[in-house]
N, C-alpha and C. Protein backbone atom coordinates (compact mmCIF):
# COMPACT_ATOMS: atom_id res chain seq x y z
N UNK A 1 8.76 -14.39 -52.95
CA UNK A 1 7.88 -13.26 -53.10
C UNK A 1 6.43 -13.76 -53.22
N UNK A 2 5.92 -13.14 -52.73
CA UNK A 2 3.83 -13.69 -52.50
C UNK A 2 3.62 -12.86 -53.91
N UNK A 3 2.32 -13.14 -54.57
CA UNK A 3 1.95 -12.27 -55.99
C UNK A 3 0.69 -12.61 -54.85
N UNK A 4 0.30 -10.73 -55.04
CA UNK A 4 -1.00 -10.12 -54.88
C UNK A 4 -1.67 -10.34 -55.18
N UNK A 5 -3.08 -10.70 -54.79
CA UNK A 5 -4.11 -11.12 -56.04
C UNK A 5 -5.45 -10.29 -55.20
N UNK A 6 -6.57 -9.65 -56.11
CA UNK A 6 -7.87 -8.99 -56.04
C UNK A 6 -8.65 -9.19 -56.60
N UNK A 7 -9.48 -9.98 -55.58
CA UNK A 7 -10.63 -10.94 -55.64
C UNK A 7 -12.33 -9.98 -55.55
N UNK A 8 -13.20 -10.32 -55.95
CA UNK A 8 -14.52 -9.95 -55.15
C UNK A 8 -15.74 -10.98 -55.16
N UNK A 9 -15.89 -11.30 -54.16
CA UNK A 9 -16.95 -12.47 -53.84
C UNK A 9 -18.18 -12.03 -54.81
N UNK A 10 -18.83 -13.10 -55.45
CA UNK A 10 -20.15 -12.31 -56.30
C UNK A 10 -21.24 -13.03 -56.02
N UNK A 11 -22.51 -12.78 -55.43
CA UNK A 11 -23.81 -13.10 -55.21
C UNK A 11 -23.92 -14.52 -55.39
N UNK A 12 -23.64 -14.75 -56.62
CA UNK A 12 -23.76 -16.63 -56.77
C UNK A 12 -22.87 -17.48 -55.98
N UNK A 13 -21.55 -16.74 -55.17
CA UNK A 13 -20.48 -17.36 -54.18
C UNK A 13 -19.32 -17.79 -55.30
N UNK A 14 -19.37 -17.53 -56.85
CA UNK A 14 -18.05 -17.46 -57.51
C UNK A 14 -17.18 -15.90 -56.92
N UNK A 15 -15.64 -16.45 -57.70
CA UNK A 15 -15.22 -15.31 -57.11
C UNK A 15 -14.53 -14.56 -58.53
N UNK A 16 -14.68 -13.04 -58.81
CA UNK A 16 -13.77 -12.54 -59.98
C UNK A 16 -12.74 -12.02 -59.45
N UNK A 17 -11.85 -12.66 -60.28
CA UNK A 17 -10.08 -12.01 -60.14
C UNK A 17 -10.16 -10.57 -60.65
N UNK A 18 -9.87 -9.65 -59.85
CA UNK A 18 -10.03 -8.48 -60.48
C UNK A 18 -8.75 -8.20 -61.75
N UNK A 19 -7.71 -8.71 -61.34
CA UNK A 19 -6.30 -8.70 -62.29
C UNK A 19 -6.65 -9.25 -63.40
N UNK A 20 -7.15 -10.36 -63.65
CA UNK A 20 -7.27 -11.64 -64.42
C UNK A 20 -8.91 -12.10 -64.65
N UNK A 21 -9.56 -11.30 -65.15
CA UNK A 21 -11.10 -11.37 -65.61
C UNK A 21 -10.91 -12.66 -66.50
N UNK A 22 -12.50 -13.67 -66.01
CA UNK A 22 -12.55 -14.64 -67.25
C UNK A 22 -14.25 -14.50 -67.26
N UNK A 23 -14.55 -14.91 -68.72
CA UNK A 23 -15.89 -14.87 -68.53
C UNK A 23 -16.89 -15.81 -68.04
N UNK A 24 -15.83 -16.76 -66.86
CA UNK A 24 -16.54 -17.71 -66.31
C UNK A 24 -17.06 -17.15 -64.71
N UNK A 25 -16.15 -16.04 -64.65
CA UNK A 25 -16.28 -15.84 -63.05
C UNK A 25 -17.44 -14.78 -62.44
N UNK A 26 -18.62 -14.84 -63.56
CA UNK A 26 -19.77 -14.73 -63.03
C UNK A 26 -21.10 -15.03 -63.66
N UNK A 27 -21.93 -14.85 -63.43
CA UNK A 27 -23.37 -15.50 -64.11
C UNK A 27 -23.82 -14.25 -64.57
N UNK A 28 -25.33 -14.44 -65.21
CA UNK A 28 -26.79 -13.33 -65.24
C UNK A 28 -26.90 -13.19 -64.50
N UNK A 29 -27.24 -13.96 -63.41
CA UNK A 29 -27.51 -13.27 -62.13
C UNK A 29 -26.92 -12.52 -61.54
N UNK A 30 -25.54 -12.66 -61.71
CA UNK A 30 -24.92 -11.58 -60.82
C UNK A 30 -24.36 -10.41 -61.72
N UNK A 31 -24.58 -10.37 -63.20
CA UNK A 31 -24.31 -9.08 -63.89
C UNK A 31 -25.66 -8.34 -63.37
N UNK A 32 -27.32 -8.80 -63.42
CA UNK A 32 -28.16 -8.71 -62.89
C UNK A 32 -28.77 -7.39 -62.08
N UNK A 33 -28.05 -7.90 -61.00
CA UNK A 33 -28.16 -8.04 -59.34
C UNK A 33 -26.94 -6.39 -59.33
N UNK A 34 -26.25 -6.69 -60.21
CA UNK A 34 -24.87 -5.52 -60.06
C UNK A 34 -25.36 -4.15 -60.88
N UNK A 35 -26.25 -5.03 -61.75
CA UNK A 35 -26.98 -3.30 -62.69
C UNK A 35 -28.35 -2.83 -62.18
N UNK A 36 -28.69 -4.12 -61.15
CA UNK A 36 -30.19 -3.79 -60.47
C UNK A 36 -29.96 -2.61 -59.21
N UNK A 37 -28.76 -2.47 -58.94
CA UNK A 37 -28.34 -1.43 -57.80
C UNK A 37 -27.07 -0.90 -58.07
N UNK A 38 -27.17 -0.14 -59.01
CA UNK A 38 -26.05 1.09 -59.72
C UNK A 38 -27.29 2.15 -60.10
N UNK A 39 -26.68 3.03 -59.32
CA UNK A 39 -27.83 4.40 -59.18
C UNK A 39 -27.53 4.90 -60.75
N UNK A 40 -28.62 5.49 -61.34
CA UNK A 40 -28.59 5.88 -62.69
C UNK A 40 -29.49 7.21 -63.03
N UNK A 41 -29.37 8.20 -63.88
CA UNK A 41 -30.29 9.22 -64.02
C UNK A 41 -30.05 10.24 -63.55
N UNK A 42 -28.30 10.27 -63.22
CA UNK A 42 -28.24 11.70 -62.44
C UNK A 42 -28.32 12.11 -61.12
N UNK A 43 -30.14 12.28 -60.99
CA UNK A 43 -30.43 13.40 -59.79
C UNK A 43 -31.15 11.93 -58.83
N UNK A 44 -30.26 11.18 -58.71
CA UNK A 44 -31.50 9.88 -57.98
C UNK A 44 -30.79 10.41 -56.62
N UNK A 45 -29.75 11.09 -56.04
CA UNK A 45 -29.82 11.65 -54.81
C UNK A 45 -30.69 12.99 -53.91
N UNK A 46 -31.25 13.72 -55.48
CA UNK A 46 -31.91 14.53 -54.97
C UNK A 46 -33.59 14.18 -54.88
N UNK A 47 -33.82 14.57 -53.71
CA UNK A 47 -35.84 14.74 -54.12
C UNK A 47 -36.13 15.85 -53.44
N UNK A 48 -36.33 16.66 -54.34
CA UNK A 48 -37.03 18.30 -54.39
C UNK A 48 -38.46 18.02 -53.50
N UNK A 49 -39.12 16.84 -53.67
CA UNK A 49 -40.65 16.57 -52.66
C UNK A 49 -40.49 16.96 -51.32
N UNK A 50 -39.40 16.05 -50.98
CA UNK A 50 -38.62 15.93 -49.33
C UNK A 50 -38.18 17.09 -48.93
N UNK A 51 -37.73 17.98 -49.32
CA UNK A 51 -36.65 18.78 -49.55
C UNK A 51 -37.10 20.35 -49.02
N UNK A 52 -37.09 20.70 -47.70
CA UNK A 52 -37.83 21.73 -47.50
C UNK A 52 -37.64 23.28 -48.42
């Protein structure tokens, strides 16, 4: 039997086991980089300016 495993490549080129988290399998930089582009505040899809 093969065991499944779910991986995701992270910015620095380590990789996190998604099954099996350790707190080696990523840096600052890449917690960073992951909260520097997570949309936040709600309405960040709307702009009423644009918006005829």
């Amino acid at each position: 039997m093969i065991q499944q495993r779910a991986w995701v490549r992270m910015p620095s080129g380590k990789r996190l086991d998604l099954l099996n988290p350790t707190p080696f399998d990523w840096d600052d930089a890449d917690l960073a980089l992951g909260l520097a582009r997570t949309y936040r505040w709600g309405g960040h899809s709307a702009w009423p300016l644009l918006c005829p």
